[in-house]
PDB file of N, CA and C in Angstrom:
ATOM      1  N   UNK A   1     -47.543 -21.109 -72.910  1.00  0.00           N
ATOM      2  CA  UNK A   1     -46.705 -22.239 -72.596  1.00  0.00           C
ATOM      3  C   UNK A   1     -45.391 -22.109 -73.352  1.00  0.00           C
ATOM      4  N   UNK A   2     -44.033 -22.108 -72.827  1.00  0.00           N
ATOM      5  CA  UNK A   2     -43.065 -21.826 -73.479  1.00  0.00           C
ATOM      6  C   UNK A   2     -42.036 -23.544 -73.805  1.00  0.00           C
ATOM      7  N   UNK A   3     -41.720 -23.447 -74.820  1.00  0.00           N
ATOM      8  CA  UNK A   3     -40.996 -25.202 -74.696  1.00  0.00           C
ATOM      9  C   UNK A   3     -39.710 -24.526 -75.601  1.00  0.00           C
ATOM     10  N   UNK A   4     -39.056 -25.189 -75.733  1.00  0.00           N
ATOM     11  CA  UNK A   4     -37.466 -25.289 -76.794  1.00  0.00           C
ATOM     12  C   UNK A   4     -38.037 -25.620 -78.313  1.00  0.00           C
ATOM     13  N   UNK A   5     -38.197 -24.400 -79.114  1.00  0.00           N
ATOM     14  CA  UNK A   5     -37.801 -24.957 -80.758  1.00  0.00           C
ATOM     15  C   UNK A   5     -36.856 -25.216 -80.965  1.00  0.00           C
ATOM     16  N   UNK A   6     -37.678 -26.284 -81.709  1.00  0.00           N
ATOM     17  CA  UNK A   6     -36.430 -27.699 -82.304  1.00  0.00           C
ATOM     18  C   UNK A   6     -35.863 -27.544 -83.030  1.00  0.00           C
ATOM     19  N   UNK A   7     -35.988 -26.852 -84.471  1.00  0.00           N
ATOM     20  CA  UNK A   7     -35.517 -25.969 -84.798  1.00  0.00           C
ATOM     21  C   UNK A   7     -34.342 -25.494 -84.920  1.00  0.00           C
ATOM     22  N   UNK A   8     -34.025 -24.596 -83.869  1.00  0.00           N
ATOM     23  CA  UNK A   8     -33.160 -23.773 -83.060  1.00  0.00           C
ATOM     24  C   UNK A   8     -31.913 -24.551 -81.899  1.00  0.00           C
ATOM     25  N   UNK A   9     -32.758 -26.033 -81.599  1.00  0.00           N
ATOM     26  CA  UNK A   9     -32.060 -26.256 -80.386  1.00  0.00           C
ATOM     27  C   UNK A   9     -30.703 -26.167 -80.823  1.00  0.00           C
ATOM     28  N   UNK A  10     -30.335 -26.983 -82.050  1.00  0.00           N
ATOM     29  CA  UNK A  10     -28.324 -26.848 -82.495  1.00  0.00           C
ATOM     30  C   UNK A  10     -27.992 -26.072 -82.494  1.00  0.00           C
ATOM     31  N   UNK A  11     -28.522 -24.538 -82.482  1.00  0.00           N
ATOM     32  CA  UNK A  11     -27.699 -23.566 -82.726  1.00  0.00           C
ATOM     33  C   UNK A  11     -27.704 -22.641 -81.208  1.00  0.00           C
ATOM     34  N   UNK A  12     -29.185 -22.988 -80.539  1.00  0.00           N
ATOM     35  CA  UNK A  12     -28.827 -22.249 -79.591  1.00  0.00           C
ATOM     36  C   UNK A  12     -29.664 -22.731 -78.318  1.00  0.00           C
ATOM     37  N   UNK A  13     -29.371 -23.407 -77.309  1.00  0.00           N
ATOM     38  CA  UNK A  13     -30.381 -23.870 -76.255  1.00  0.00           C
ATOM     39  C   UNK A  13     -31.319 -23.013 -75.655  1.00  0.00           C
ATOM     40  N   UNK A  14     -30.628 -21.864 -75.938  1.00  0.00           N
ATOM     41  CA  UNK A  14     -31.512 -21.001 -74.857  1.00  0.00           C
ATOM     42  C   UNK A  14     -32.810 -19.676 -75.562  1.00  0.00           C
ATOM     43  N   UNK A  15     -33.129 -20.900 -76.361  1.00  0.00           N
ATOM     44  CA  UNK A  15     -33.819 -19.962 -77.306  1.00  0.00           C
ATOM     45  C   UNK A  15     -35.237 -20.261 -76.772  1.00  0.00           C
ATOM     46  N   UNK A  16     -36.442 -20.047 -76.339  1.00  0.00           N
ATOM     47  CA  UNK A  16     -37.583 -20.388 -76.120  1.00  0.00           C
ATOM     48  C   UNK A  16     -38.648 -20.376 -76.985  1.00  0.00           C
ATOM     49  N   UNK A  17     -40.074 -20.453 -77.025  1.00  0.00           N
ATOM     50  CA  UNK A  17     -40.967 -20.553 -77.625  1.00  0.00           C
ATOM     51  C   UNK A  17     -42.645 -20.543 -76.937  1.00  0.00           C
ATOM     52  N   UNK A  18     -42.975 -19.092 -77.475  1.00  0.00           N
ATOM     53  CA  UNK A  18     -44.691 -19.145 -76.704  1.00  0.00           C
ATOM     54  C   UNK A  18     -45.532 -19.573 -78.004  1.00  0.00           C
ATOM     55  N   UNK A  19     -46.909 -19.921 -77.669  1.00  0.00           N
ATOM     56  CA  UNK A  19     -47.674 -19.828 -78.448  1.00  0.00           C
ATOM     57  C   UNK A  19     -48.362 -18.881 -78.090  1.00  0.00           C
ATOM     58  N   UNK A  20     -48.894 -17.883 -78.565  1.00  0.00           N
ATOM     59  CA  UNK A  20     -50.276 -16.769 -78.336  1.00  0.00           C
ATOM     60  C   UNK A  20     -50.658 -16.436 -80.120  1.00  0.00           C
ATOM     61  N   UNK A  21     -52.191 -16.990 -79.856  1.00  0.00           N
ATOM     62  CA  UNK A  21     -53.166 -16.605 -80.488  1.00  0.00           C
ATOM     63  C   UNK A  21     -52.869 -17.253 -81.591  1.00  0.00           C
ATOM     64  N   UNK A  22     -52.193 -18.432 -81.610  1.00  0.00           N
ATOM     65  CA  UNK A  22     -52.150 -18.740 -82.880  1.00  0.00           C
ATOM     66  C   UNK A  22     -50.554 -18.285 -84.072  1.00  0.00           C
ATOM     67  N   UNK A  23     -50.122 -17.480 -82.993  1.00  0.00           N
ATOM     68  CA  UNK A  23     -48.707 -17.126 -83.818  1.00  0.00           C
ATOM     69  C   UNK A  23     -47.765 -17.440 -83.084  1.00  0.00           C
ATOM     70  N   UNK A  24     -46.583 -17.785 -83.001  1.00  0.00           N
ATOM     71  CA  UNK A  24     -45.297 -18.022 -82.248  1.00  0.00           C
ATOM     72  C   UNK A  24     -44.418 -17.012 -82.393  1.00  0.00           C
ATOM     73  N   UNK A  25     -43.853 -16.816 -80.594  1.00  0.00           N
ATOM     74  CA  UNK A  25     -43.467 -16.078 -80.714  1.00  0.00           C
ATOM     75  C   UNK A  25     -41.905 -16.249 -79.575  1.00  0.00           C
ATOM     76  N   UNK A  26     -40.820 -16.339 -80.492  1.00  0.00           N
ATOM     77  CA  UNK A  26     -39.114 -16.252 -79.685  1.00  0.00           C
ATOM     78  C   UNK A  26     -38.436 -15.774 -78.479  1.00  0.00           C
ATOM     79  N   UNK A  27     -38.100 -16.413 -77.418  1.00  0.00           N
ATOM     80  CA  UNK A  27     -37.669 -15.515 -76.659  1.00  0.00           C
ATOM     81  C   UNK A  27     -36.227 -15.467 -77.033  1.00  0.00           C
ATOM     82  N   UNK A  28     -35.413 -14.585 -76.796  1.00  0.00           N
ATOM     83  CA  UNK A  28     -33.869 -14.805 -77.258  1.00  0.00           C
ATOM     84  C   UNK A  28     -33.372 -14.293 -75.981  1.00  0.00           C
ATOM     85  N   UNK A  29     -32.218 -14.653 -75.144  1.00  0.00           N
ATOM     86  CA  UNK A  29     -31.425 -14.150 -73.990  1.00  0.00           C
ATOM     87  C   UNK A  29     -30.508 -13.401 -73.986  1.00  0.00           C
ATOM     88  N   UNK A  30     -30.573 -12.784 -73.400  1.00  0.00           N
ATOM     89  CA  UNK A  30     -29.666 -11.657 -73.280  1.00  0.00           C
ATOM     90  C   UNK A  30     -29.185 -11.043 -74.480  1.00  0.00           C
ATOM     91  N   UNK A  31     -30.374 -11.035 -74.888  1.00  0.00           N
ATOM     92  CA  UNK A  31     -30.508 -10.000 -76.339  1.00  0.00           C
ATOM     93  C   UNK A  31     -29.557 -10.417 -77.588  1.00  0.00           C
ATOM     94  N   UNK A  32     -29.628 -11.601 -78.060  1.00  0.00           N
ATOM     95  CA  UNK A  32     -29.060 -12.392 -78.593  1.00  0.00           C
ATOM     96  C   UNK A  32     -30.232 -12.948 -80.032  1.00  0.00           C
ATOM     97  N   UNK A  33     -30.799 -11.983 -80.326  1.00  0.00           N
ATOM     98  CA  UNK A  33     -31.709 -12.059 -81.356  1.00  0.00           C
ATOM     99  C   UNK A  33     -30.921 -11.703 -83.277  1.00  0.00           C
ATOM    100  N   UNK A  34     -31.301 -12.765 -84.119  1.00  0.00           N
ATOM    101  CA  UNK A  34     -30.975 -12.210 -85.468  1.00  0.00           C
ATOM    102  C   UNK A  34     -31.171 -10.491 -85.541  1.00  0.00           C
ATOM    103  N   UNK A  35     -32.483 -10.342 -85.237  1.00  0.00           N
ATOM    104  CA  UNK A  35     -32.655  -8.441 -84.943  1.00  0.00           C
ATOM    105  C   UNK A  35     -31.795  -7.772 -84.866  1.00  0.00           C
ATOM    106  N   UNK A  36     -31.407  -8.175 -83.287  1.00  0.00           N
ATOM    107  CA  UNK A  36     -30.232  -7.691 -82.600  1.00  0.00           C
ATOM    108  C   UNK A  36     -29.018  -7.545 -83.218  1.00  0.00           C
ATOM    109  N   UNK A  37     -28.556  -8.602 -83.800  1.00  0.00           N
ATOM    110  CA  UNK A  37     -27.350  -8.374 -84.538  1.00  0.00           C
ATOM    111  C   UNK A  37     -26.919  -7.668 -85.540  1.00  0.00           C
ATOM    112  N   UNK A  38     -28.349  -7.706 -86.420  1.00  0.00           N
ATOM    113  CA  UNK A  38     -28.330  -7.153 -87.490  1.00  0.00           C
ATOM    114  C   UNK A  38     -27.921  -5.583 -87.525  1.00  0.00           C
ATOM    115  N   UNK A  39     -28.754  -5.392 -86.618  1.00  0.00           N
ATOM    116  CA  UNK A  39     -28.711  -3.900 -86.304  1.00  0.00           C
ATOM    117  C   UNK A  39     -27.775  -3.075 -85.813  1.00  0.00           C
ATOM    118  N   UNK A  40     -26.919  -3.932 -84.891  1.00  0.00           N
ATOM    119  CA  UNK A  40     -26.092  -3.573 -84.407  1.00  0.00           C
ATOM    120  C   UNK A  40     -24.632  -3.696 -85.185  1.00  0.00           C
ATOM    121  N   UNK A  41     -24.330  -4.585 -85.986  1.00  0.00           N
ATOM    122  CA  UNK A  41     -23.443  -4.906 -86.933  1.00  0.00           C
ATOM    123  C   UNK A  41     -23.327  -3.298 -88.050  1.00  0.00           C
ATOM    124  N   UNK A  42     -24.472  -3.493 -88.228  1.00  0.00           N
ATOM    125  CA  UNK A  42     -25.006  -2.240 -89.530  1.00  0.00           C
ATOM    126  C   UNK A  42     -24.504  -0.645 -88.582  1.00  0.00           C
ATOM    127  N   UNK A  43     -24.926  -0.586 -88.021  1.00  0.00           N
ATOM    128  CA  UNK A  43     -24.914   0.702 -87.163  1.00  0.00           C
ATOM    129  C   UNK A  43     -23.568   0.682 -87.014  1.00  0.00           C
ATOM    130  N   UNK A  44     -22.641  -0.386 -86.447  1.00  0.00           N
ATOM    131  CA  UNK A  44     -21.226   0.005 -85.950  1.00  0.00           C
ATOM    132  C   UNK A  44     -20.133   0.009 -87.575  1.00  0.00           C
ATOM    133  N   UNK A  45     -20.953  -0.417 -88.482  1.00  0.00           N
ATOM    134  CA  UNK A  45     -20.309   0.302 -89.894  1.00  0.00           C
ATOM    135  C   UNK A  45     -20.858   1.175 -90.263  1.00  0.00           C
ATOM    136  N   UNK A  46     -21.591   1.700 -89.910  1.00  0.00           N
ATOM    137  CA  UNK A  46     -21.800   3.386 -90.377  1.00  0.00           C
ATOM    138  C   UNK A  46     -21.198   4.166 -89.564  1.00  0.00           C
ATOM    139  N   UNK A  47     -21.298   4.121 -88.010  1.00  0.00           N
ATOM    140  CA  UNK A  47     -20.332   4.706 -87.258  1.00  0.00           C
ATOM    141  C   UNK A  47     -18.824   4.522 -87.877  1.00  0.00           C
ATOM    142  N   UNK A  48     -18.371   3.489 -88.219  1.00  0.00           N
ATOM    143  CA  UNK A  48     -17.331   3.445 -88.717  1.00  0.00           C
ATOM    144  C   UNK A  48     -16.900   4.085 -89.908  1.00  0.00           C
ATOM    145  N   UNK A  49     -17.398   3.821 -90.557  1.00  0.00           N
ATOM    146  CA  UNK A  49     -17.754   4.600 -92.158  1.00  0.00           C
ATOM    147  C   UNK A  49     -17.908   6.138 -92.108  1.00  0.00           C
ATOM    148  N   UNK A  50     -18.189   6.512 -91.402  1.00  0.00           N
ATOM    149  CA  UNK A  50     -18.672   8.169 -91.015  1.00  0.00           C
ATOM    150  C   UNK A  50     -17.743   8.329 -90.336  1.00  0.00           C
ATOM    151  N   UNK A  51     -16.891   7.886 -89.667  1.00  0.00           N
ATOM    152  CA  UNK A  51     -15.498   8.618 -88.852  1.00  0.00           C
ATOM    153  C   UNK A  51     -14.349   8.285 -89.753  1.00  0.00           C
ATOM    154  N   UNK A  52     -14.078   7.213 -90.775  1.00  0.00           N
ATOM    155  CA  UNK A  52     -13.182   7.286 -91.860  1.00  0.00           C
ATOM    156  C   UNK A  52     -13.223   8.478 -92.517  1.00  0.00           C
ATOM    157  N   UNK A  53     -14.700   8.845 -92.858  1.00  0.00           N
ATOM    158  CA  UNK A  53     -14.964  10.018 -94.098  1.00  0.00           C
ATOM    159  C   UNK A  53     -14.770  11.279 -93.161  1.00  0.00           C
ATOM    160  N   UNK A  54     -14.766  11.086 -91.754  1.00  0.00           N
ATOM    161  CA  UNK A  54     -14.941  12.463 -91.313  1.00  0.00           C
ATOM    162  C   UNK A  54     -13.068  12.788 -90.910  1.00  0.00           C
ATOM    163  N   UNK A  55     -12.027  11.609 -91.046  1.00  0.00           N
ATOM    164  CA  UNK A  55     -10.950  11.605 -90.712  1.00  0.00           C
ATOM    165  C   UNK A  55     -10.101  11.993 -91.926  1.00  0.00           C
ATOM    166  N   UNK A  56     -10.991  11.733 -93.218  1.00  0.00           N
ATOM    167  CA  UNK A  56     -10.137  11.830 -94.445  1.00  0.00           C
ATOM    168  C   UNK A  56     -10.756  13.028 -95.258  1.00  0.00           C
ATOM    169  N   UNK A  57     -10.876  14.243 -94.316  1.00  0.00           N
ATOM    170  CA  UNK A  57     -10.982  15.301 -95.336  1.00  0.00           C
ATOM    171  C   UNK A  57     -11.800  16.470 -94.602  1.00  0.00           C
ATOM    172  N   UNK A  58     -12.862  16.491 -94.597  1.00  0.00           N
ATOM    173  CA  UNK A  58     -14.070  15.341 -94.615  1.00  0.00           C
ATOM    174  C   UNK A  58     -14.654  15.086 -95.854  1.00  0.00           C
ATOM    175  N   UNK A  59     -14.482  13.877 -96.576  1.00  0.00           N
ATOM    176  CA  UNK A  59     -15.407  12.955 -97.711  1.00  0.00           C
ATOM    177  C   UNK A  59     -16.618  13.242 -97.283  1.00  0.00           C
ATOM    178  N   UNK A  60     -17.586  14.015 -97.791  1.00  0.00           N
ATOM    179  CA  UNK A  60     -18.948  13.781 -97.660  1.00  0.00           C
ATOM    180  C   UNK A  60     -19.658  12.666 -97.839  1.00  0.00           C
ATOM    181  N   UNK A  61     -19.034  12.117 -99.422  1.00  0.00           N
ATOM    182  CA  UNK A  61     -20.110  10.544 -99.143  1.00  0.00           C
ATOM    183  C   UNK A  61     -19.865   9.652 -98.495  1.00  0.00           C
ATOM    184  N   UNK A  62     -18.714   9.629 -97.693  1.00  0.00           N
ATOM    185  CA  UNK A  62     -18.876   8.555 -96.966  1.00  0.00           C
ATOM    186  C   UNK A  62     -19.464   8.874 -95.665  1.00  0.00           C
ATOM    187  N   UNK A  63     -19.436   9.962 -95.456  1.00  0.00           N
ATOM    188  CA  UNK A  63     -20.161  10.032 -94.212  1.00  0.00           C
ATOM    189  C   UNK A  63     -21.537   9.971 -94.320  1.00  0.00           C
ATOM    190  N   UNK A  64     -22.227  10.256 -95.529  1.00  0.00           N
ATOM    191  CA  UNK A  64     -23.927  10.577 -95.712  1.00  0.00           C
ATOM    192  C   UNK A  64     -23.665   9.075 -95.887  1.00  0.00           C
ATOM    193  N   UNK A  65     -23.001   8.203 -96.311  1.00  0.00           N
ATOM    194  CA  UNK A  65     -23.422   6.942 -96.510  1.00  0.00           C
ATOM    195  C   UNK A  65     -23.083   6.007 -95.472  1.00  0.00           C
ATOM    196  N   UNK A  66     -22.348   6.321 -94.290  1.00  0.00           N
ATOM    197  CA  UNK A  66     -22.439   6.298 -93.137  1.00  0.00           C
ATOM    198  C   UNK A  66     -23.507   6.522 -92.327  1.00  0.00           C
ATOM    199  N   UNK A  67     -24.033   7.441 -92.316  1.00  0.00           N
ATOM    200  CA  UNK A  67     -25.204   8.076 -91.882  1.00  0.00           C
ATOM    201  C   UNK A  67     -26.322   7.121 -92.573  1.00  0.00           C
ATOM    202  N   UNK A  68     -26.307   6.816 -93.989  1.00  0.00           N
ATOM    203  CA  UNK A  68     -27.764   5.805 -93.979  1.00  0.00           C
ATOM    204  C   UNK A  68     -27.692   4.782 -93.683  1.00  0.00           C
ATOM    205  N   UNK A  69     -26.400   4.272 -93.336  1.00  0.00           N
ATOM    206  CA  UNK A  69     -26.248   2.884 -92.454  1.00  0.00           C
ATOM    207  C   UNK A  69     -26.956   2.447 -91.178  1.00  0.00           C
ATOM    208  N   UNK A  70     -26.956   3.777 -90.777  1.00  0.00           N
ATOM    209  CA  UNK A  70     -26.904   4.019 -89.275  1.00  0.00           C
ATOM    210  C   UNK A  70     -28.319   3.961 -88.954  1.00  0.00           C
ATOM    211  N   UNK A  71     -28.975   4.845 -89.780  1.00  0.00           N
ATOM    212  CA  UNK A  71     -30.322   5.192 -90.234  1.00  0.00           C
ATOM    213  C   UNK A  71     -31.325   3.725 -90.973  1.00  0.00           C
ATOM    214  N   UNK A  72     -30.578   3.118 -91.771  1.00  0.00           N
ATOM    215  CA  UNK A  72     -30.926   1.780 -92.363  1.00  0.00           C
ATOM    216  C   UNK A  72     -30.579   0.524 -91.281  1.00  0.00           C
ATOM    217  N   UNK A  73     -30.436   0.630 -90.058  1.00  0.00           N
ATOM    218  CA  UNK A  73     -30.114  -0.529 -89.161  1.00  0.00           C
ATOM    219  C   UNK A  73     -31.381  -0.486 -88.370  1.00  0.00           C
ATOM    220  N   UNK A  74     -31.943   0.998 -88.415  1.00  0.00           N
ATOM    221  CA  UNK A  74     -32.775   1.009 -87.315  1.00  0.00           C
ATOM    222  C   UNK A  74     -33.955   0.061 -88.358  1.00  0.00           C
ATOM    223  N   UNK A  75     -34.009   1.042 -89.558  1.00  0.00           N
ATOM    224  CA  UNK A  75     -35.614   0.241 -90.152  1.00  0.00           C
ATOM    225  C   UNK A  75     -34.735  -1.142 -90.326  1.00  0.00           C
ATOM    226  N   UNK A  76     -33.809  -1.486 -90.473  1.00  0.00           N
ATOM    227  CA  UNK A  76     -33.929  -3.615 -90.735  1.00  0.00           C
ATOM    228  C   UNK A  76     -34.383  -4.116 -89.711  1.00  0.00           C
ATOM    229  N   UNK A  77     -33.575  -3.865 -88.306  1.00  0.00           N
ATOM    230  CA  UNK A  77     -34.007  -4.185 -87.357  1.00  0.00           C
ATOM    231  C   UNK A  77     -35.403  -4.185 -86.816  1.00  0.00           C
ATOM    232  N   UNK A  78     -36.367  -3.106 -87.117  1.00  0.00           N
ATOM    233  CA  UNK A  78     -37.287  -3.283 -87.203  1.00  0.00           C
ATOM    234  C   UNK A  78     -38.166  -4.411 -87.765  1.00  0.00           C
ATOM    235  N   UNK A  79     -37.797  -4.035 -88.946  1.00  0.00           N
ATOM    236  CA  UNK A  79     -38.465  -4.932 -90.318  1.00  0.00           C
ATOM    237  C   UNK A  79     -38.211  -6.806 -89.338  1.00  0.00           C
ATOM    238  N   UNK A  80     -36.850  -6.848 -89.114  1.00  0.00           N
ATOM    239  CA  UNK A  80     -36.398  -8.111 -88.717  1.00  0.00           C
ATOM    240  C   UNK A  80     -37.843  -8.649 -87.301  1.00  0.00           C
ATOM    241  N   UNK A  81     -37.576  -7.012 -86.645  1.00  0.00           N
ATOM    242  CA  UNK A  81     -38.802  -7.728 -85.430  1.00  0.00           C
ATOM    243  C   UNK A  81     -40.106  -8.271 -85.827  1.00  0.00           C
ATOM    244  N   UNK A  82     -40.595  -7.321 -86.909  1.00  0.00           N
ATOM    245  CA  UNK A  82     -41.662  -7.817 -87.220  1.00  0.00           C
ATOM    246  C   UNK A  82     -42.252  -8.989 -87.863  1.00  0.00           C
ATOM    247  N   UNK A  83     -41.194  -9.288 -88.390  1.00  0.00           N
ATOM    248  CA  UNK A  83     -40.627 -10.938 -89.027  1.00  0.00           C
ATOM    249  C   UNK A  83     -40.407 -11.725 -87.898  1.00  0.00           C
ATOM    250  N   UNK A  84     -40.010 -11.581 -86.571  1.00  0.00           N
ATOM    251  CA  UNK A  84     -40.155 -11.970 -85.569  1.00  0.00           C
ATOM    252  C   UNK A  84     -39.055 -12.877 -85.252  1.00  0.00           C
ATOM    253  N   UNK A  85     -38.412 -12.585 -85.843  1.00  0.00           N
ATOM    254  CA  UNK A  85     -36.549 -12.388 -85.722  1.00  0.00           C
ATOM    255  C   UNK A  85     -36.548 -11.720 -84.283  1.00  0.00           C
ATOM    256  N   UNK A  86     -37.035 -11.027 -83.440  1.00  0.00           N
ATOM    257  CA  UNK A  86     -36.414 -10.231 -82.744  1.00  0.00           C
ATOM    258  C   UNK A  86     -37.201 -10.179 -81.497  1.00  0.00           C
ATOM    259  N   UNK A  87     -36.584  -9.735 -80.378  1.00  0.00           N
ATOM    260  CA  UNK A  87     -37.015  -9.810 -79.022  1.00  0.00           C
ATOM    261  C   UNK A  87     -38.313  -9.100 -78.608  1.00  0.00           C
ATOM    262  N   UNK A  88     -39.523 -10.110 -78.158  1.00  0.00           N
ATOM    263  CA  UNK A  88     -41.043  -9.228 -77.790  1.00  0.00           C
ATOM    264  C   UNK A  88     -41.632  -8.905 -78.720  1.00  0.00           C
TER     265      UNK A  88
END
């Protein structure tokens, strides 16, 4: 059965809500999940970060630290789903 957390409604209407098995679980639209953002925020500064370092020399650490950005968005995002921050 899906209804509107209340919760949520001020910040976002279109946020839903199942119950299964005893745990709740978010729908978010059009991929509009904390997850989502997170991950994607993180990733487009390491991409960023890694083409500064690769424009200015190439700086190695900024690109390896670019690179664990990139690499560190995937496990938050994860981490975030499983916290259930995140879509499915």
């Amino acid at each position: 059965m899906q209804e509107k957390d209340p919760h949520l409604e001020s910040f976002d209407s279109h946020v839903t809500v199942e119950k299964r098995n005893g745990r709740v679980i978010r729908y978010y639209h059009h991929s509009q999940s904390p997850a989502a953002w997170v991950g994607v925020i993180m990733a487009g500064l390491g991409f960023l970060l890694a083409a500064v370092g690769a424009m200015l020399g190439p700086m190695w650490i900024l690109i390896y630290i670019g690179a664990a950005l990139v690499v560190g968005s995937l496990i938050v995002g994860n981490i975030l789903k499983a916290m259930g921050l995140g879509q499915g």
